[in-house]
N, C-alpha and C. Protein backbone atom coordinates (compact mmCIF):
# COMPACT_ATOMS: atom_id res chain seq x y z
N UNK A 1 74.88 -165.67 7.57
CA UNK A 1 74.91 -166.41 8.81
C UNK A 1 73.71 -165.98 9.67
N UNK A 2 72.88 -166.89 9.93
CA UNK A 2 71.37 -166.32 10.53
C UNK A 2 71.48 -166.60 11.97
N UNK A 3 72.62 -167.71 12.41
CA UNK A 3 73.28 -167.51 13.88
C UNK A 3 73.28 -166.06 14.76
N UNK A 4 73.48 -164.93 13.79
CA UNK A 4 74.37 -163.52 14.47
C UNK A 4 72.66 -163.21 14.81
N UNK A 5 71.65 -163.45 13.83
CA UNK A 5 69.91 -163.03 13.91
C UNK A 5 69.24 -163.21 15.07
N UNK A 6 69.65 -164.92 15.33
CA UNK A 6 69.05 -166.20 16.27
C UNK A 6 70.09 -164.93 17.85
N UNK A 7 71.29 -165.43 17.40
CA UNK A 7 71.67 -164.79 18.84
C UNK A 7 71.51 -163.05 19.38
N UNK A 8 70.95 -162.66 18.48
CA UNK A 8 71.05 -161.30 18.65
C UNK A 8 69.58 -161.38 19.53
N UNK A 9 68.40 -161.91 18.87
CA UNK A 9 66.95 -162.11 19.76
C UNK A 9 67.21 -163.16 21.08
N UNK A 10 68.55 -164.16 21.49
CA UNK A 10 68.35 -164.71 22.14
C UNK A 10 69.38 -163.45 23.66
N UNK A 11 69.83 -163.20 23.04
CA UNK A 11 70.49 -161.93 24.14
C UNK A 11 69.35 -160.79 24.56
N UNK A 12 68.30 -160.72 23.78
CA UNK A 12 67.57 -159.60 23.41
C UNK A 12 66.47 -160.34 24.92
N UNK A 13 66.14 -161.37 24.75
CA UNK A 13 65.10 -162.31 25.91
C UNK A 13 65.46 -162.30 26.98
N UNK A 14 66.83 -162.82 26.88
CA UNK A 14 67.95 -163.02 28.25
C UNK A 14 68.09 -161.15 29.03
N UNK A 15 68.44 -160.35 28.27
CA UNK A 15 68.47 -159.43 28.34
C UNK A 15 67.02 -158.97 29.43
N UNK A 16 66.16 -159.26 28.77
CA UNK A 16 65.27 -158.33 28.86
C UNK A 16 64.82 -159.03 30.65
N UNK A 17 64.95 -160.66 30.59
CA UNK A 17 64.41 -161.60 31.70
C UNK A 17 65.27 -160.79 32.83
N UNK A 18 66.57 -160.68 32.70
CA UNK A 18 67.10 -160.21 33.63
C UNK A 18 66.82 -158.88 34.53
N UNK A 19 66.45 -157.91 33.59
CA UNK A 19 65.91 -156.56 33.98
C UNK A 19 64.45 -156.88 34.57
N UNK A 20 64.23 -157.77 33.93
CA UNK A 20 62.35 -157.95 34.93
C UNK A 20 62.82 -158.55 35.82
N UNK A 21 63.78 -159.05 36.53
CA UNK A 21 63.85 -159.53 37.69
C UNK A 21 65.01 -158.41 38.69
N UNK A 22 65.55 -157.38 37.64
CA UNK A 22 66.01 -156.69 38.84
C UNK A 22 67.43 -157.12 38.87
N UNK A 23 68.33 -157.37 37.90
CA UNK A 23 69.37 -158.18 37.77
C UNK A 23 70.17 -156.93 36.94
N UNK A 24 71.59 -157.02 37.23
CA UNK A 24 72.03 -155.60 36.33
C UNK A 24 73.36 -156.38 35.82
N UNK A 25 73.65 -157.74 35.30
CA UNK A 25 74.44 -158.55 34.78
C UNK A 25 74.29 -159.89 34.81
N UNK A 26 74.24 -160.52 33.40
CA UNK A 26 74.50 -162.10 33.15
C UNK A 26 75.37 -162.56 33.23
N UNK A 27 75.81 -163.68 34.05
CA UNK A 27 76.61 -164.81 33.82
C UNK A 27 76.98 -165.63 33.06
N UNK A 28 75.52 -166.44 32.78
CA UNK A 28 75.73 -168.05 31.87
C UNK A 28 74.39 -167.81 31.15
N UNK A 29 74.12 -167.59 29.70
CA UNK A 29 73.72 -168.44 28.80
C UNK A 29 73.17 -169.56 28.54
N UNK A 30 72.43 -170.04 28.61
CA UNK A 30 72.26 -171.18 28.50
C UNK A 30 71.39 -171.72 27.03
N UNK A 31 71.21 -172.64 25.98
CA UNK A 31 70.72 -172.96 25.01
C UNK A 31 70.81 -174.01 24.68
N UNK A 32 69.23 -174.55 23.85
CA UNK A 32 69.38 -176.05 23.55
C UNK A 32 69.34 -175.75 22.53
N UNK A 33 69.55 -176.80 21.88
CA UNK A 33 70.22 -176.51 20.18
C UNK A 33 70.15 -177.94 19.42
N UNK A 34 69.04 -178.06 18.72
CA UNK A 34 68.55 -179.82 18.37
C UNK A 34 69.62 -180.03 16.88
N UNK A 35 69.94 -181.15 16.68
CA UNK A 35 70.98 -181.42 15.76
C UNK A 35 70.20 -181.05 14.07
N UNK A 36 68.72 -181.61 14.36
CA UNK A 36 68.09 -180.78 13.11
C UNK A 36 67.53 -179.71 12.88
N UNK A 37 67.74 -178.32 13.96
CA UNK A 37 67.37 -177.15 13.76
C UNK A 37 68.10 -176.32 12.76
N UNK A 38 69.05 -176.27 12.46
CA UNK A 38 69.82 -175.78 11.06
C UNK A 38 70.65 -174.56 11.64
N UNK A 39 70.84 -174.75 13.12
CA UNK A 39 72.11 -173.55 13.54
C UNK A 39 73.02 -174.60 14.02
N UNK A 40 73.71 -173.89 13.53
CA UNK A 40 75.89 -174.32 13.40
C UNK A 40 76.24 -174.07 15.11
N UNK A 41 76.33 -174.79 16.00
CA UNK A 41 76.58 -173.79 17.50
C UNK A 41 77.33 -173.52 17.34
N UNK A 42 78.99 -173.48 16.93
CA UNK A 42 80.00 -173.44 16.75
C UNK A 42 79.94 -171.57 16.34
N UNK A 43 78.93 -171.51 15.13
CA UNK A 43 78.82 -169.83 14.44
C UNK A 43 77.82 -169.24 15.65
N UNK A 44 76.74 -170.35 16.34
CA UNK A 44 76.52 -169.26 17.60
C UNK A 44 77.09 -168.47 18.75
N UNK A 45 78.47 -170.10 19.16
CA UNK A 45 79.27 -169.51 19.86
C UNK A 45 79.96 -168.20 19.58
N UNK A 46 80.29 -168.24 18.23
CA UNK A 46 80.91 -166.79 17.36
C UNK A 46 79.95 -165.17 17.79
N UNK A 47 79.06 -165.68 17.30
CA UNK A 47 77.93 -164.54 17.10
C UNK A 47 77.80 -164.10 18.92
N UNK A 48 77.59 -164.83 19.45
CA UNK A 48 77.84 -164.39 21.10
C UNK A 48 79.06 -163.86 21.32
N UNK A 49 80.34 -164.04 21.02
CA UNK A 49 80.98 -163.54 21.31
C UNK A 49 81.13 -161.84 20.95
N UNK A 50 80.57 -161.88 19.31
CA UNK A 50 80.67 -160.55 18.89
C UNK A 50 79.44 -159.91 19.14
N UNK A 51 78.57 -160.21 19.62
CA UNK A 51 77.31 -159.29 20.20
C UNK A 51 77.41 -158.81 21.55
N UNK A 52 77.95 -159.58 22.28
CA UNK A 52 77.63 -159.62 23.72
C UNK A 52 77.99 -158.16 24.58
N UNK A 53 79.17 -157.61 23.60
CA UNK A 53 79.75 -156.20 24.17
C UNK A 53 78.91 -155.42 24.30
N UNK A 54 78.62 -154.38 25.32
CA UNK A 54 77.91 -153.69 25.52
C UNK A 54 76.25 -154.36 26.20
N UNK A 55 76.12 -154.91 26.37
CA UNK A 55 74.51 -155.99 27.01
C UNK A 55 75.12 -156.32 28.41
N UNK A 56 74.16 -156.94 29.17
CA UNK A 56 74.22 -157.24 30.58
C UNK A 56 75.12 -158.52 30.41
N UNK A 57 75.15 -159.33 29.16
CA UNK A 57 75.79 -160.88 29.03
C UNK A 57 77.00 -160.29 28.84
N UNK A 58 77.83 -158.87 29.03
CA UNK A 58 79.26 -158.41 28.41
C UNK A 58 79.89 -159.54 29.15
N UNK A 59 79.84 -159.86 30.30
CA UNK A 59 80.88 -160.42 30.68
C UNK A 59 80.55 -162.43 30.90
N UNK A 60 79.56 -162.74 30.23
CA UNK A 60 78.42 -164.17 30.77
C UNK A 60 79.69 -165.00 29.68
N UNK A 61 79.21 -165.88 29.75
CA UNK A 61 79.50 -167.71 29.05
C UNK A 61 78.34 -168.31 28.51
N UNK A 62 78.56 -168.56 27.23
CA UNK A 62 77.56 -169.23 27.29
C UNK A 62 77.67 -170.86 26.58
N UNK A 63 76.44 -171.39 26.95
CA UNK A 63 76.58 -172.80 27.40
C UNK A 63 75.76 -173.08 26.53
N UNK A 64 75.87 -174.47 25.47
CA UNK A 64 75.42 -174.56 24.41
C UNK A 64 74.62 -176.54 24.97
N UNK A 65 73.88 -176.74 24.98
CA UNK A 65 73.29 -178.42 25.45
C UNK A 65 72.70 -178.69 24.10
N UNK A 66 73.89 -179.29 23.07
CA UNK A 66 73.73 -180.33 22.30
C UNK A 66 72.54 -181.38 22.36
N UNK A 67 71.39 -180.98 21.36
CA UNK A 67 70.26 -182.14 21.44
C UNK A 67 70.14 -183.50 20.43
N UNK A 68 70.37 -184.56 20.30
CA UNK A 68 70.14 -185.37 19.06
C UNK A 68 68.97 -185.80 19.04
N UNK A 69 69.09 -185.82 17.60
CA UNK A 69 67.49 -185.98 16.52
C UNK A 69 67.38 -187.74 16.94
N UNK A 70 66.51 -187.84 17.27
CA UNK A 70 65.96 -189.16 17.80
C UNK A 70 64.17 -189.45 17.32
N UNK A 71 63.79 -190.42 16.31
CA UNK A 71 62.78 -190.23 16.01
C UNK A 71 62.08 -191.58 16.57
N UNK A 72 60.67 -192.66 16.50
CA UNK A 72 59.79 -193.42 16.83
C UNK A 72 58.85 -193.59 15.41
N UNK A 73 59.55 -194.90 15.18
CA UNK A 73 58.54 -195.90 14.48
C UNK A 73 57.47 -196.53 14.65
N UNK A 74 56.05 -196.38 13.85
CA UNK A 74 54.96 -196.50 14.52
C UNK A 74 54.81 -197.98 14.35
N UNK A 75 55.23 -198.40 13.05
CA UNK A 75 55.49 -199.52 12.72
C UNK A 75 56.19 -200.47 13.99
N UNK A 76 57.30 -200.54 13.90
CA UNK A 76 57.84 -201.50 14.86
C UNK A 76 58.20 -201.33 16.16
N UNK A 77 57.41 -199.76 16.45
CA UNK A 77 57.61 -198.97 18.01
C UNK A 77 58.98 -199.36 18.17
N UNK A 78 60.16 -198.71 17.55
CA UNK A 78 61.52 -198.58 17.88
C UNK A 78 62.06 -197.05 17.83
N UNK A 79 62.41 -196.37 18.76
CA UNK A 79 62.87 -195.21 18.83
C UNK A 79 64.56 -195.30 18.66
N UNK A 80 64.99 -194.56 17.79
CA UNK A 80 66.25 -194.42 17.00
C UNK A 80 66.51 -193.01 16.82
N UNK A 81 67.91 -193.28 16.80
CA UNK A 81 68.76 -191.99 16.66
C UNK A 81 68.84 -191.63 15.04
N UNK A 82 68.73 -190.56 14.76
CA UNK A 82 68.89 -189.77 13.30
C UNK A 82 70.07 -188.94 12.81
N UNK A 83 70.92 -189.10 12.06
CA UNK A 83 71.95 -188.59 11.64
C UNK A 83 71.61 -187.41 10.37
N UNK A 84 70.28 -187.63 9.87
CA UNK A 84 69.81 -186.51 9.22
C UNK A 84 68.34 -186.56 9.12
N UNK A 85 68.35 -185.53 8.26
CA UNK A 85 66.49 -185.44 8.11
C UNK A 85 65.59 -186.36 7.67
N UNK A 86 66.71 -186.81 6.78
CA UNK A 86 65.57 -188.06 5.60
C UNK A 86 65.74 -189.62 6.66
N UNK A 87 64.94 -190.16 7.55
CA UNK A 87 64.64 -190.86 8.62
C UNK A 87 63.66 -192.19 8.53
N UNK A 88 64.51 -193.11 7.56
CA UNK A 88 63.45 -194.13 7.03
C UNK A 88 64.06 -195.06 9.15
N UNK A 89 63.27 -196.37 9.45
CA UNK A 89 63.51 -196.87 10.38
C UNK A 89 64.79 -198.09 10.24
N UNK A 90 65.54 -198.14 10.59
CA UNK A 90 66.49 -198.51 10.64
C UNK A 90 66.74 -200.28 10.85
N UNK A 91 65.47 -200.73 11.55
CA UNK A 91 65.23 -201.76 12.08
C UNK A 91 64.22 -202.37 10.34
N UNK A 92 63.14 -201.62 10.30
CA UNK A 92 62.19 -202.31 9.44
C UNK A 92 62.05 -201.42 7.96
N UNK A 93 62.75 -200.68 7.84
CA UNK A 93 62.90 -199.74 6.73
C UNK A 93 61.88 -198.94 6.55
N UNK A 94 60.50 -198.89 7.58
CA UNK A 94 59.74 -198.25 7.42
C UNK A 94 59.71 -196.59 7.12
N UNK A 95 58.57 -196.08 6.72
CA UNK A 95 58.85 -194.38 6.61
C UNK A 95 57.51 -193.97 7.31
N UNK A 96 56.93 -194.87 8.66
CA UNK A 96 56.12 -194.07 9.78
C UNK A 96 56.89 -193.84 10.74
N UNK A 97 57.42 -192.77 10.65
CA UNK A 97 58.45 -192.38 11.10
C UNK A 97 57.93 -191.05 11.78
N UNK A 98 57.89 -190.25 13.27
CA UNK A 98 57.83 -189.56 13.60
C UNK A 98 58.85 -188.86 14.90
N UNK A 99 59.34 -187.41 14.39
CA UNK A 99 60.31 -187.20 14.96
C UNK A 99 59.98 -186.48 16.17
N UNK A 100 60.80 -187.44 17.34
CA UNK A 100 60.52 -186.89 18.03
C UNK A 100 61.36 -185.83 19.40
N UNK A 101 62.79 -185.83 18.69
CA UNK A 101 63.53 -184.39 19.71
C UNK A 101 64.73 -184.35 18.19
N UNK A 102 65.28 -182.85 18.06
CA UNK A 102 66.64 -182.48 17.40
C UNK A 102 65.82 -181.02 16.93
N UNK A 103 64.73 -180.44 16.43
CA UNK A 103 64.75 -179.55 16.10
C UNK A 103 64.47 -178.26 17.04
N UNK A 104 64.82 -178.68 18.27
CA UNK A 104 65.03 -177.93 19.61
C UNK A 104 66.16 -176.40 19.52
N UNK A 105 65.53 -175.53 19.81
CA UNK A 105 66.14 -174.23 19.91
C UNK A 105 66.17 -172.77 21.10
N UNK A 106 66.26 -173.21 21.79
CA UNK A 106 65.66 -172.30 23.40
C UNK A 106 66.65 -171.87 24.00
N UNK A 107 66.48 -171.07 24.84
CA UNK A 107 66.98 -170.43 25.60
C UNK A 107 66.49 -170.82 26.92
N UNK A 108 67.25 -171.66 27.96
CA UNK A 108 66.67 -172.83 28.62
C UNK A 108 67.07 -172.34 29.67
N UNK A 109 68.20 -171.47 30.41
CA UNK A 109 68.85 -170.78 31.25
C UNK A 109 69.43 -169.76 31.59
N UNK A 110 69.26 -168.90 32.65
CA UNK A 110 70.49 -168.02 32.93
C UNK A 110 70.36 -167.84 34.15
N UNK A 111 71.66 -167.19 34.13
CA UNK A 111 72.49 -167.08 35.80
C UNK A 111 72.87 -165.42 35.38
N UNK A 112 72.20 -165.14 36.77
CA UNK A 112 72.14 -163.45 36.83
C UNK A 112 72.37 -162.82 38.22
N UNK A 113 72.56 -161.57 38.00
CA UNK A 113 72.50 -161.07 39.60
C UNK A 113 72.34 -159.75 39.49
């Protein structure tokens, strides 16, 4: 599970943002998470839960903002939603196909004090 990896460096950022600002506990979490980046949020939510003990996030939430894979046909300039990777155009069957949001992965927020 490379979730426990992903969240261990994303506590590790959060962590660290907070202390450069002088903050001695997290609240909220925050993360975008694109539908074709290849993390499960569900096993991130997990992996936060079992890391978080002991870090400034011991007591935070965290907040997961679901991104969908949405790509743009150069061909028939139609922007469409993607249910997976392989992304022919839906309208003209084309394969100029360029993707353009789902493989999104950040750490987009936190709430500290």
């Amino acid at each position: 599970m490379h979730e426990a990896s992903i969240m261990q460096e994303a506590l590790a950022q959060a962590e660290a943002q907070a202390r450069q600002h002088g903050c001695g506990a997290i609240h909220v979490v925050r993360l975008r998470v694109g539908a074709l980046s290849g993390v499960v949020p569900e096993a991130l939510e997990f992996a936060f839960e079992a890391l978080k003990a002991g870090t400034l996030a011991a007591g935070a939430k965290l907040e997961i903002e679901r991104v969908e894979a949405r790509a743009y046909c150069a061909h028939c300039r139609r922007e469409f939603t993607l249910e997976d990777a392989v992304f022919p155009c839906p309208d003209c069957g084309g394969w100029e196909s360029e993707l353009r949001q789902g493989r999104e992965l950040d750490l987009v927020r936190l709430e500290a004090s």
